[in-house]
N, C-alpha and C. Protein backbone atom coordinates (compact mmCIF):
# COMPACT_ATOMS: atom_id res chain seq x y z
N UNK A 1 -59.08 68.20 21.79
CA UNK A 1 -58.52 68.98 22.87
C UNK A 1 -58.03 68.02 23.95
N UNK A 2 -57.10 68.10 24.57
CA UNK A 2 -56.43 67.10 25.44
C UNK A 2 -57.38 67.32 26.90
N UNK A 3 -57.26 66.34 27.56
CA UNK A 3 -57.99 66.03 28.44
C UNK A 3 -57.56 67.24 29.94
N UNK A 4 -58.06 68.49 30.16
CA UNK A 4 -58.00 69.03 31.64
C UNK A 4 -57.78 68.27 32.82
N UNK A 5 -56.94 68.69 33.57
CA UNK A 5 -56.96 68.25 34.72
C UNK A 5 -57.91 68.65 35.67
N UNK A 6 -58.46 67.92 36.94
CA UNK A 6 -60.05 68.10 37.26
C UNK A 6 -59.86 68.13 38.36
N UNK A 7 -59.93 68.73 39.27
CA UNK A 7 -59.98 68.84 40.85
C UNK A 7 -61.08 67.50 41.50
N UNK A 8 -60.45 66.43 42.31
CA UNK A 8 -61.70 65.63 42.44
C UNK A 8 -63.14 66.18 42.97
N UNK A 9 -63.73 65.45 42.97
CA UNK A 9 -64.92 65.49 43.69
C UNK A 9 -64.83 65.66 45.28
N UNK A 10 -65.20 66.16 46.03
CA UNK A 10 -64.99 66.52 47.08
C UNK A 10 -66.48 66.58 48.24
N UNK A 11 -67.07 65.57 49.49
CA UNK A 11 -68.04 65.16 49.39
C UNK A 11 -67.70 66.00 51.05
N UNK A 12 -68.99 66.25 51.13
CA UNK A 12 -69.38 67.15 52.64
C UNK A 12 -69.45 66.13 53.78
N UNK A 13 -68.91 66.54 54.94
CA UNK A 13 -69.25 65.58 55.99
C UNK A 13 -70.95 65.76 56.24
N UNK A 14 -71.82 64.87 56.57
CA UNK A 14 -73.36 64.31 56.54
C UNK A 14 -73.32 65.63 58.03
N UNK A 15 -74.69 65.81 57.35
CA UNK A 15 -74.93 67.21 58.61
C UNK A 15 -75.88 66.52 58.92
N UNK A 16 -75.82 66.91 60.49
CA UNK A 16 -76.71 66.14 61.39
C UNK A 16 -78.44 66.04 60.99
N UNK A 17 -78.99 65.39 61.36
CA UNK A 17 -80.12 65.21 60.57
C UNK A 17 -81.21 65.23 62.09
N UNK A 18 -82.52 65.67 62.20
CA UNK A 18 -83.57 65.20 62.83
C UNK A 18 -83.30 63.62 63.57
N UNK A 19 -83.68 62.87 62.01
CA UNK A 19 -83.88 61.75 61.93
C UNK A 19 -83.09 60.63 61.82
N UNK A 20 -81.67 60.77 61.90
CA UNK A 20 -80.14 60.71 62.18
C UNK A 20 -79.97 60.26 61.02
N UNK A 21 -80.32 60.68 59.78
CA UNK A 21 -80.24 60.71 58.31
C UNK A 21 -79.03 61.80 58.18
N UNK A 22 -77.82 61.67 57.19
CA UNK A 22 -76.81 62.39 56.67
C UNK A 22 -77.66 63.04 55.41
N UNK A 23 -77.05 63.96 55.08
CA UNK A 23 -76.68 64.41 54.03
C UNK A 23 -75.41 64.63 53.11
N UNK A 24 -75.07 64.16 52.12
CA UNK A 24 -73.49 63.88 51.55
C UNK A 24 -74.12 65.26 50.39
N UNK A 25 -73.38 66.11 49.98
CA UNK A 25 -73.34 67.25 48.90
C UNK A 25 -72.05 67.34 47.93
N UNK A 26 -72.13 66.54 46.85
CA UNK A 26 -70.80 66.61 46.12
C UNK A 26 -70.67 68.21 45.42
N UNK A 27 -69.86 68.50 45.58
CA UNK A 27 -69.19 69.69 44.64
C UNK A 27 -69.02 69.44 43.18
N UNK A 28 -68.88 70.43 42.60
CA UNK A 28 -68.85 70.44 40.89
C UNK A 28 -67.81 70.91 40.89
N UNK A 29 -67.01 69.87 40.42
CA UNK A 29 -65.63 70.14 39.19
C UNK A 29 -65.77 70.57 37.67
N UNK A 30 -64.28 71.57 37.64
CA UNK A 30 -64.09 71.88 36.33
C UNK A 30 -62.98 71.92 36.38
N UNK A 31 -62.44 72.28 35.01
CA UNK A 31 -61.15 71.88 34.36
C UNK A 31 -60.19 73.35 34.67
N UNK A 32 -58.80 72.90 35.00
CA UNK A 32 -58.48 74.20 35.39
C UNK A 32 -56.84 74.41 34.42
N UNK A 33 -56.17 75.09 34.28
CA UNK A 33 -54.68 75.49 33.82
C UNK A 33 -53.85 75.02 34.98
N UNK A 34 -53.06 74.27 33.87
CA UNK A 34 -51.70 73.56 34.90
C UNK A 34 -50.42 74.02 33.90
N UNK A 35 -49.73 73.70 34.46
CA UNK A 35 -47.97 74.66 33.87
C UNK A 35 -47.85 73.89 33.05
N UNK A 36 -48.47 72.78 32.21
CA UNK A 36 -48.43 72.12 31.19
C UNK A 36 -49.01 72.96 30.17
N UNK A 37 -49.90 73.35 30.26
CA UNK A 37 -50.90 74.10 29.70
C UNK A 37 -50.51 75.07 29.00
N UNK A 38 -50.10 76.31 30.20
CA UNK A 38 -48.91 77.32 29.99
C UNK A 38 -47.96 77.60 29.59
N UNK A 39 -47.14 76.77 29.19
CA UNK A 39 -45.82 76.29 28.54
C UNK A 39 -46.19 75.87 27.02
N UNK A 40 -48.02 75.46 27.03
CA UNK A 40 -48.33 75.06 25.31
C UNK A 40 -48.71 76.24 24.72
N UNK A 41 -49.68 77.14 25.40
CA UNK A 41 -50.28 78.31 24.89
C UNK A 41 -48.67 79.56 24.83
N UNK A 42 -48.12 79.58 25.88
CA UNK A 42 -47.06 80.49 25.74
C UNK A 42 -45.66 80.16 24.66
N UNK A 43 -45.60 78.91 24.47
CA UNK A 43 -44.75 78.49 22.73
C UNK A 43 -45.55 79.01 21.90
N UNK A 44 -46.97 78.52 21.45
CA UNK A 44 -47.58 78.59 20.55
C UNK A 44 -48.08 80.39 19.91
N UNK A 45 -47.92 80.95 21.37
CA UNK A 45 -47.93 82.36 21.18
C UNK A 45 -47.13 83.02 20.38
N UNK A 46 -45.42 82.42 21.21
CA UNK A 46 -44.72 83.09 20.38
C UNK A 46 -44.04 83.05 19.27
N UNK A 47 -44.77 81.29 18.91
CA UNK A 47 -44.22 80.83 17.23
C UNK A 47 -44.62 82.09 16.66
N UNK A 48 -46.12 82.22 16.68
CA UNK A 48 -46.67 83.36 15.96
C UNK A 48 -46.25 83.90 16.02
N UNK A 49 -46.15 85.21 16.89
CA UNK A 49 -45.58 86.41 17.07
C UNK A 49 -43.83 86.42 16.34
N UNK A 50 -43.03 85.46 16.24
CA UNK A 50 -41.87 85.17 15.91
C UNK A 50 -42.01 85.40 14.52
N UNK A 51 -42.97 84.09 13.72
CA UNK A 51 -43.00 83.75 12.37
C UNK A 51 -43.42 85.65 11.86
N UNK A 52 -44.12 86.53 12.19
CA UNK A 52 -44.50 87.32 11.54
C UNK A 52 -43.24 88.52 12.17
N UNK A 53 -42.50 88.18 13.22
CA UNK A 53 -41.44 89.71 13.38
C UNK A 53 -41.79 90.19 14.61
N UNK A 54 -43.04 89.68 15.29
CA UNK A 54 -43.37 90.94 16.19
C UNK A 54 -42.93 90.57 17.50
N UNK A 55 -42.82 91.85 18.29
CA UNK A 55 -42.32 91.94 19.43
C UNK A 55 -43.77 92.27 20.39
N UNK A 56 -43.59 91.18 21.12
CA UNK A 56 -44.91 91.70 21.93
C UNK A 56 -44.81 90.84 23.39
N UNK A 57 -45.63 91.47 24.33
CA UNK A 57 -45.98 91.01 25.65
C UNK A 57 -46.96 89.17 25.79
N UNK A 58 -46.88 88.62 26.34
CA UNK A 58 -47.67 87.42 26.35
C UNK A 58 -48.49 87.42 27.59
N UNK A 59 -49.66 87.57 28.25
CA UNK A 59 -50.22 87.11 29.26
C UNK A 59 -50.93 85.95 29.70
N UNK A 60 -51.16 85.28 30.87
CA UNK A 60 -52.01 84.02 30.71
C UNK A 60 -52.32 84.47 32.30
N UNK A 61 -53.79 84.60 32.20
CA UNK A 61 -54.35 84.51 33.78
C UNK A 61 -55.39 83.30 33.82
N UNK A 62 -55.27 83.12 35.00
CA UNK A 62 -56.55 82.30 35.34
C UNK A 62 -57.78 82.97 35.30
N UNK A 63 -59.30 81.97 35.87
CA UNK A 63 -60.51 82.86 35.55
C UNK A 63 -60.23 83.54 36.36
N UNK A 64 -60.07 84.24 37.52
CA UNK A 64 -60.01 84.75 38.19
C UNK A 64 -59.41 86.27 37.74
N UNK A 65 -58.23 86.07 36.78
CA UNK A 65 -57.63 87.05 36.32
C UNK A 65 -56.25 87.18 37.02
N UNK A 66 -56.12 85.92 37.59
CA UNK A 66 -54.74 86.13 37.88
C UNK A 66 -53.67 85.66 37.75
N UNK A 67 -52.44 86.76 37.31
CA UNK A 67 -51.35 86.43 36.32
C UNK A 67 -50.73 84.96 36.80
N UNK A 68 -50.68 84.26 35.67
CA UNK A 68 -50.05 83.10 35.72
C UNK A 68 -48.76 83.10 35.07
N UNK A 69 -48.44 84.02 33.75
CA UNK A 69 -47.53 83.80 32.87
C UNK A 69 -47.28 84.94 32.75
N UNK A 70 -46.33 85.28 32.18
CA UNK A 70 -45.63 86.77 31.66
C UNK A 70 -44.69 86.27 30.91
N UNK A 71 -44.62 86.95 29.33
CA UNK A 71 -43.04 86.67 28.56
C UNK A 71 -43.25 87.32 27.85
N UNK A 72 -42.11 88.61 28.03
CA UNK A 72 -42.19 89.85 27.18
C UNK A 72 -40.82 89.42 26.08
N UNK A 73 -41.09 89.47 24.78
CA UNK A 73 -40.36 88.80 23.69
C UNK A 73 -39.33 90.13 23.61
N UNK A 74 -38.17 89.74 23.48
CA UNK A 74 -36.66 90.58 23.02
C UNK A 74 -37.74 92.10 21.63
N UNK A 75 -37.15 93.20 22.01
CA UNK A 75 -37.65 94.28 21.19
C UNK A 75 -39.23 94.97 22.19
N UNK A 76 -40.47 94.06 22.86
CA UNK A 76 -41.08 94.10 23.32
C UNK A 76 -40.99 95.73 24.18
N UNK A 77 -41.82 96.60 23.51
CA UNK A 77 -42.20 97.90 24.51
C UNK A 77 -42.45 97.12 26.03
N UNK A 78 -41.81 98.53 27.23
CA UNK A 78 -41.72 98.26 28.42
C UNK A 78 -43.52 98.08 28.63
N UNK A 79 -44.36 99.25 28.02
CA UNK A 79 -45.33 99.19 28.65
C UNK A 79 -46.49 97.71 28.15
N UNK A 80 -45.70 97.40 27.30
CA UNK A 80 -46.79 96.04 27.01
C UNK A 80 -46.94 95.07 28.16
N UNK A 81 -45.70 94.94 28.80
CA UNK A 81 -46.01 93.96 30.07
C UNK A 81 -47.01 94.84 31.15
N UNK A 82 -47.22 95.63 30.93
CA UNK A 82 -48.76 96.12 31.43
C UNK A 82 -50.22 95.94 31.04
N UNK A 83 -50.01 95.98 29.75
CA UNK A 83 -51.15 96.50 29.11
C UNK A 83 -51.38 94.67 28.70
N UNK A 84 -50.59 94.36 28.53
CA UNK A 84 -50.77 92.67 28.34
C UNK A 84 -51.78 91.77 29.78
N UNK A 85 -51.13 92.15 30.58
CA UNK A 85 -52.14 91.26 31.81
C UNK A 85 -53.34 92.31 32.10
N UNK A 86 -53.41 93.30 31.88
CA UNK A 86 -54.64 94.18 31.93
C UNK A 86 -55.65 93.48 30.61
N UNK A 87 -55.29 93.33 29.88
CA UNK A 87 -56.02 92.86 28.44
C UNK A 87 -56.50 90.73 29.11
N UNK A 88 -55.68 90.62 29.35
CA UNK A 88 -56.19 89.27 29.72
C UNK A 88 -57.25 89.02 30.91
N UNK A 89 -56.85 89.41 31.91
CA UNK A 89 -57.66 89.60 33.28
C UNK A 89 -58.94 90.63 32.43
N UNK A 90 -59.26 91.27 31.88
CA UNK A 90 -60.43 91.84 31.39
C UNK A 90 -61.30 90.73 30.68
N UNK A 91 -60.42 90.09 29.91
CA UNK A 91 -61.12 88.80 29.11
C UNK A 91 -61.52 87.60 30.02
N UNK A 92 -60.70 87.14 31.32
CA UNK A 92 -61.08 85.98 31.85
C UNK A 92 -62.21 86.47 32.75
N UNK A 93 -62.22 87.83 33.50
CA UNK A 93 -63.29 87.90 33.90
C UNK A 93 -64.89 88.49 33.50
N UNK A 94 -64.57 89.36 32.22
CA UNK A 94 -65.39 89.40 31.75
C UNK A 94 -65.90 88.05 30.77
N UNK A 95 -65.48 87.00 30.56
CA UNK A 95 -65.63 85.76 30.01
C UNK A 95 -65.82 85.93 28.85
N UNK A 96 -64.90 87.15 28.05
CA UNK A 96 -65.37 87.44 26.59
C UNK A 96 -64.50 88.43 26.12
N UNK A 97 -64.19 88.31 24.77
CA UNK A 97 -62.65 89.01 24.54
C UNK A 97 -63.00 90.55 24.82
N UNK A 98 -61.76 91.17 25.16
CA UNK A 98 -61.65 92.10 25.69
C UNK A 98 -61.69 93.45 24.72
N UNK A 99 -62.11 92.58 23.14
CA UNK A 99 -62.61 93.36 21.41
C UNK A 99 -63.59 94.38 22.29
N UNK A 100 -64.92 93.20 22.76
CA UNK A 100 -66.44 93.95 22.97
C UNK A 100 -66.32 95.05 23.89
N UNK A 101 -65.61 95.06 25.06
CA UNK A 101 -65.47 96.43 25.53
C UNK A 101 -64.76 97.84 24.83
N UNK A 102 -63.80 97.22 23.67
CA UNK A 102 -63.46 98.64 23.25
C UNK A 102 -64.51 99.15 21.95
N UNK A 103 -65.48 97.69 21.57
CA UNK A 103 -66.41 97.99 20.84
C UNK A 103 -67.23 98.91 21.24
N UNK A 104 -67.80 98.51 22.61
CA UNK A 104 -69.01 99.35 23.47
C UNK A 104 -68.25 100.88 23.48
N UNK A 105 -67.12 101.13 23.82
CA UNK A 105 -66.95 102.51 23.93
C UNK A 105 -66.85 102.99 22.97
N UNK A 106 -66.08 102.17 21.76
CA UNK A 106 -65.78 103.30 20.67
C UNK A 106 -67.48 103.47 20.03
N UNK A 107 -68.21 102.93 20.18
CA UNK A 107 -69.68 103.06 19.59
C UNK A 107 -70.81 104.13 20.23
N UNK A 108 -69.72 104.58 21.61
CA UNK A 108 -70.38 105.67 22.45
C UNK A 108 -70.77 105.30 23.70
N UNK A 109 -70.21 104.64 24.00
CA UNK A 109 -70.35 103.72 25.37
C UNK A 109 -69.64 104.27 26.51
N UNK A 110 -68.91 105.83 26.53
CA UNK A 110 -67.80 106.16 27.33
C UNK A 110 -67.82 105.73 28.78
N UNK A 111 -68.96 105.90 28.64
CA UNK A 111 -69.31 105.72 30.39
C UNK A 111 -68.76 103.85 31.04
N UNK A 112 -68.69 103.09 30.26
CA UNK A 112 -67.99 101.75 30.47
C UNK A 112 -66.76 101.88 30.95
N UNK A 113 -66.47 103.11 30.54
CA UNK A 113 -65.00 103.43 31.07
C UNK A 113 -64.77 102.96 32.42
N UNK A 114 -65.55 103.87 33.42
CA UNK A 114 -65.57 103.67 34.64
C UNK A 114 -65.89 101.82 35.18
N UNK A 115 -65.87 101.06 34.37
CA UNK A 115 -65.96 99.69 35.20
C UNK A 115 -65.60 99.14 35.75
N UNK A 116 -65.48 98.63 36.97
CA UNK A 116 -64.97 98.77 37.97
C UNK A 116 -63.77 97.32 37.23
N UNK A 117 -62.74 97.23 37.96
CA UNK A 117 -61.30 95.79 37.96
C UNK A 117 -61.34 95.73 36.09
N UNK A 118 -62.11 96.51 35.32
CA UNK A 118 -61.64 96.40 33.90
C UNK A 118 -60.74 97.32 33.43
N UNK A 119 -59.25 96.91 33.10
CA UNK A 119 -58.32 98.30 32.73
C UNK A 119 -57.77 97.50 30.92
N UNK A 120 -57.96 96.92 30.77
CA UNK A 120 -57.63 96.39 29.61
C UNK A 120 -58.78 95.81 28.53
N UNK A 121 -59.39 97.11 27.97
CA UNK A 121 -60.43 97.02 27.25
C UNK A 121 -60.12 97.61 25.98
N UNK A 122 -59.01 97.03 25.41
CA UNK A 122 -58.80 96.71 24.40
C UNK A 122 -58.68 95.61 23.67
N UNK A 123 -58.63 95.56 22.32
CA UNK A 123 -58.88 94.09 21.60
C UNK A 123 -57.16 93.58 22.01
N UNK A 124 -57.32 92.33 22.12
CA UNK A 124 -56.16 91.58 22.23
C UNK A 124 -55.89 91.15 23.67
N UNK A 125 -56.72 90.62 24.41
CA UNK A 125 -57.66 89.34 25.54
C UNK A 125 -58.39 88.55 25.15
N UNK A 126 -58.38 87.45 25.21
CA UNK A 126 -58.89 86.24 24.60
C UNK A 126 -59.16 85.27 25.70
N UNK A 127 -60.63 84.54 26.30
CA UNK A 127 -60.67 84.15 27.24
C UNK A 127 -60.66 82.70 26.87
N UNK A 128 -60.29 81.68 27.73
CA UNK A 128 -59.78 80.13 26.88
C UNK A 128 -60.96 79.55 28.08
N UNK A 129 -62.02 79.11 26.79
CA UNK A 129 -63.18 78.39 27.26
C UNK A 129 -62.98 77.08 27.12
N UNK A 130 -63.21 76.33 27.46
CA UNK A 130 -63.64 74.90 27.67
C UNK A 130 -64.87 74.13 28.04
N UNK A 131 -65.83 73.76 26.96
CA UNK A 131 -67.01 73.34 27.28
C UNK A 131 -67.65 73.86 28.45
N UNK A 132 -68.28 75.52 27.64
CA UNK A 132 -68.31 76.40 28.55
C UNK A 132 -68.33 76.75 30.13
N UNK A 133 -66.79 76.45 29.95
CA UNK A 133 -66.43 76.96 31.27
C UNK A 133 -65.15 77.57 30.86
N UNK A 134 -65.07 78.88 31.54
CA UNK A 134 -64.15 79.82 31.35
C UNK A 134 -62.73 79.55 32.27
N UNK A 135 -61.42 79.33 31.55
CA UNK A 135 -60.47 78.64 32.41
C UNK A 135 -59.70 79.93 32.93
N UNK A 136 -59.08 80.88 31.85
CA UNK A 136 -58.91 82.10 31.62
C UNK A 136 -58.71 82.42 31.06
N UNK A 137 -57.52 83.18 30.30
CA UNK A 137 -57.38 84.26 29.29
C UNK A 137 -56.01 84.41 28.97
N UNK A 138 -56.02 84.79 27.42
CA UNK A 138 -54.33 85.25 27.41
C UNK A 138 -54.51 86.44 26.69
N UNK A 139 -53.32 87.52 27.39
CA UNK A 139 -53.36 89.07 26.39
C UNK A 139 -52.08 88.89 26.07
N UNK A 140 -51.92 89.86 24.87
CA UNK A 140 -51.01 90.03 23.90
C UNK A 140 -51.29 91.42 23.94
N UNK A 141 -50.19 91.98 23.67
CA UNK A 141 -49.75 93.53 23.33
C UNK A 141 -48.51 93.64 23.08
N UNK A 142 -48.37 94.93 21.92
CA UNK A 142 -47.24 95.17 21.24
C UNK A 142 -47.08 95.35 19.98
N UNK A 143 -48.18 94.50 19.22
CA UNK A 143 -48.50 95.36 17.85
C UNK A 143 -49.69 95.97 17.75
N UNK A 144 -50.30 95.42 16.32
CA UNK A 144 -51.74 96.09 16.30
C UNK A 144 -52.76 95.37 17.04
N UNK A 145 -53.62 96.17 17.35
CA UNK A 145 -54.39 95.03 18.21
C UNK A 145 -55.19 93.66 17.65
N UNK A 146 -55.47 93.88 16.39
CA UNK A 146 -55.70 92.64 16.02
C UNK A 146 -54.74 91.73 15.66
N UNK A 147 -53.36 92.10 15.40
CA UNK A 147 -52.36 91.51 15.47
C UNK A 147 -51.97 90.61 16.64
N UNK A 148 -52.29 91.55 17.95
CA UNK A 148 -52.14 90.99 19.87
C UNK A 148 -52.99 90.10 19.61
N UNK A 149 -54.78 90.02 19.21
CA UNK A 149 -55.75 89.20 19.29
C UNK A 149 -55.23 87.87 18.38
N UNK A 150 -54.72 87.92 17.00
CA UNK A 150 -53.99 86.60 16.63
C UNK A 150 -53.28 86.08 17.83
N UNK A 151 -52.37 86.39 17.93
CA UNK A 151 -51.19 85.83 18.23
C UNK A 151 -52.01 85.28 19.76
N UNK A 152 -52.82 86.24 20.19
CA UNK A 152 -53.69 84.91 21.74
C UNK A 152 -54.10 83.79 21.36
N UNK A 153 -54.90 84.01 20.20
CA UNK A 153 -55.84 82.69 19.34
C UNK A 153 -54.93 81.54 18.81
N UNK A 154 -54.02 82.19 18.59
CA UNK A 154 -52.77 80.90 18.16
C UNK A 154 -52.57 80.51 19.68
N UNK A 155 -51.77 80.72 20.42
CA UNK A 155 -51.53 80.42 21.79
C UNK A 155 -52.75 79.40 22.07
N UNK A 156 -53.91 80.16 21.97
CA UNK A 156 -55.32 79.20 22.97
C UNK A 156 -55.46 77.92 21.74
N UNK A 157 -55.22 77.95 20.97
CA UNK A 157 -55.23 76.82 20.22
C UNK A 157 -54.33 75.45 19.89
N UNK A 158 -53.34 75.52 20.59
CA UNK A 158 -52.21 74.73 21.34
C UNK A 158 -53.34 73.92 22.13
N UNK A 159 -53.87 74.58 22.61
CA UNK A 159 -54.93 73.51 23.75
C UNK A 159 -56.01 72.23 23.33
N UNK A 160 -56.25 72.74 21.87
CA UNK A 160 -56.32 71.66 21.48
C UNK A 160 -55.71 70.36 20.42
N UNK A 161 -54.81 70.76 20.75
CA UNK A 161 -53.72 69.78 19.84
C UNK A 161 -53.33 68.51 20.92
């Protein structure tokens, strides 16, 4: 997997002390999505989606869940560029594909419904981990949903080439 780019280290000014002792507190870095990144997972998306015919939505959010990418492919239903960043932002913040929530309901779980910032709890969100740390997510919509869930997994796998 190619090397993340890392926000430096970032060290606290020394808080006053009793004993005129500082304190220095480094922060913890992690690896985050840069438009390099985005440009690998969003080709690699739509080789797939291309090589097999399909017309579909592409999403890429950060962890946060927020839209970074959008590329709705020629043929692409209007409503997939909806249902596409709803499916991703479900996966980056729930830190887990966005399959297990439509698992939990279809198994009788209705009441998950109501969860609160989750609207895309369907399969086909895929959250792009990195030595567990969650960077974010890409949704796909427009075919079947395990079809959307390929075509993310191809995309997130650009990342490590």
């Amino acid at each position: 997997m190619a090397p993340r780019r890392m926000a430096g280290s970032v060290h606290a000014a020394p808080a006053p002390a009793a004993a005129g002792q500082g304190i220095v507190a480094v922060m913890k870095t992690k690896p985050t999505l840069v438009l390099q990144d985005l440009r690998a997972i969003a080709a690699a998306a739509e080789a797939e989606a291309s090589q097999h015919g399909w017309a579909v939505t592409i999403a890429i959010v950060d962890d946060g869940g927020h839209l970074l990418w959008l590329q709705r492919l020629d043929g692409a239903a209007p409503i997939s560029a909806e249902i596409a960043p709803a499916k991703a932002r479900t996966a980056a913040v729930g830190r887990r594909e966005s399959k297990v929530y439509e698992d939990m309901i279809n198994q009788g779980r209705t009441s998950f419904l109501s969860a609160p910032t989750l609207q895309g709890m369907l399969e086909g969100g895929v959250p792009i981990l990195v030595d567990g740390q969650c960077l974010g997510a890409v949704g796909v919509s427009g075919v079947k949903s395990h079809e959307d869930a390929q075509v993310a997994r191809a995309g997130i796998a650009a990342l490590a080439s």
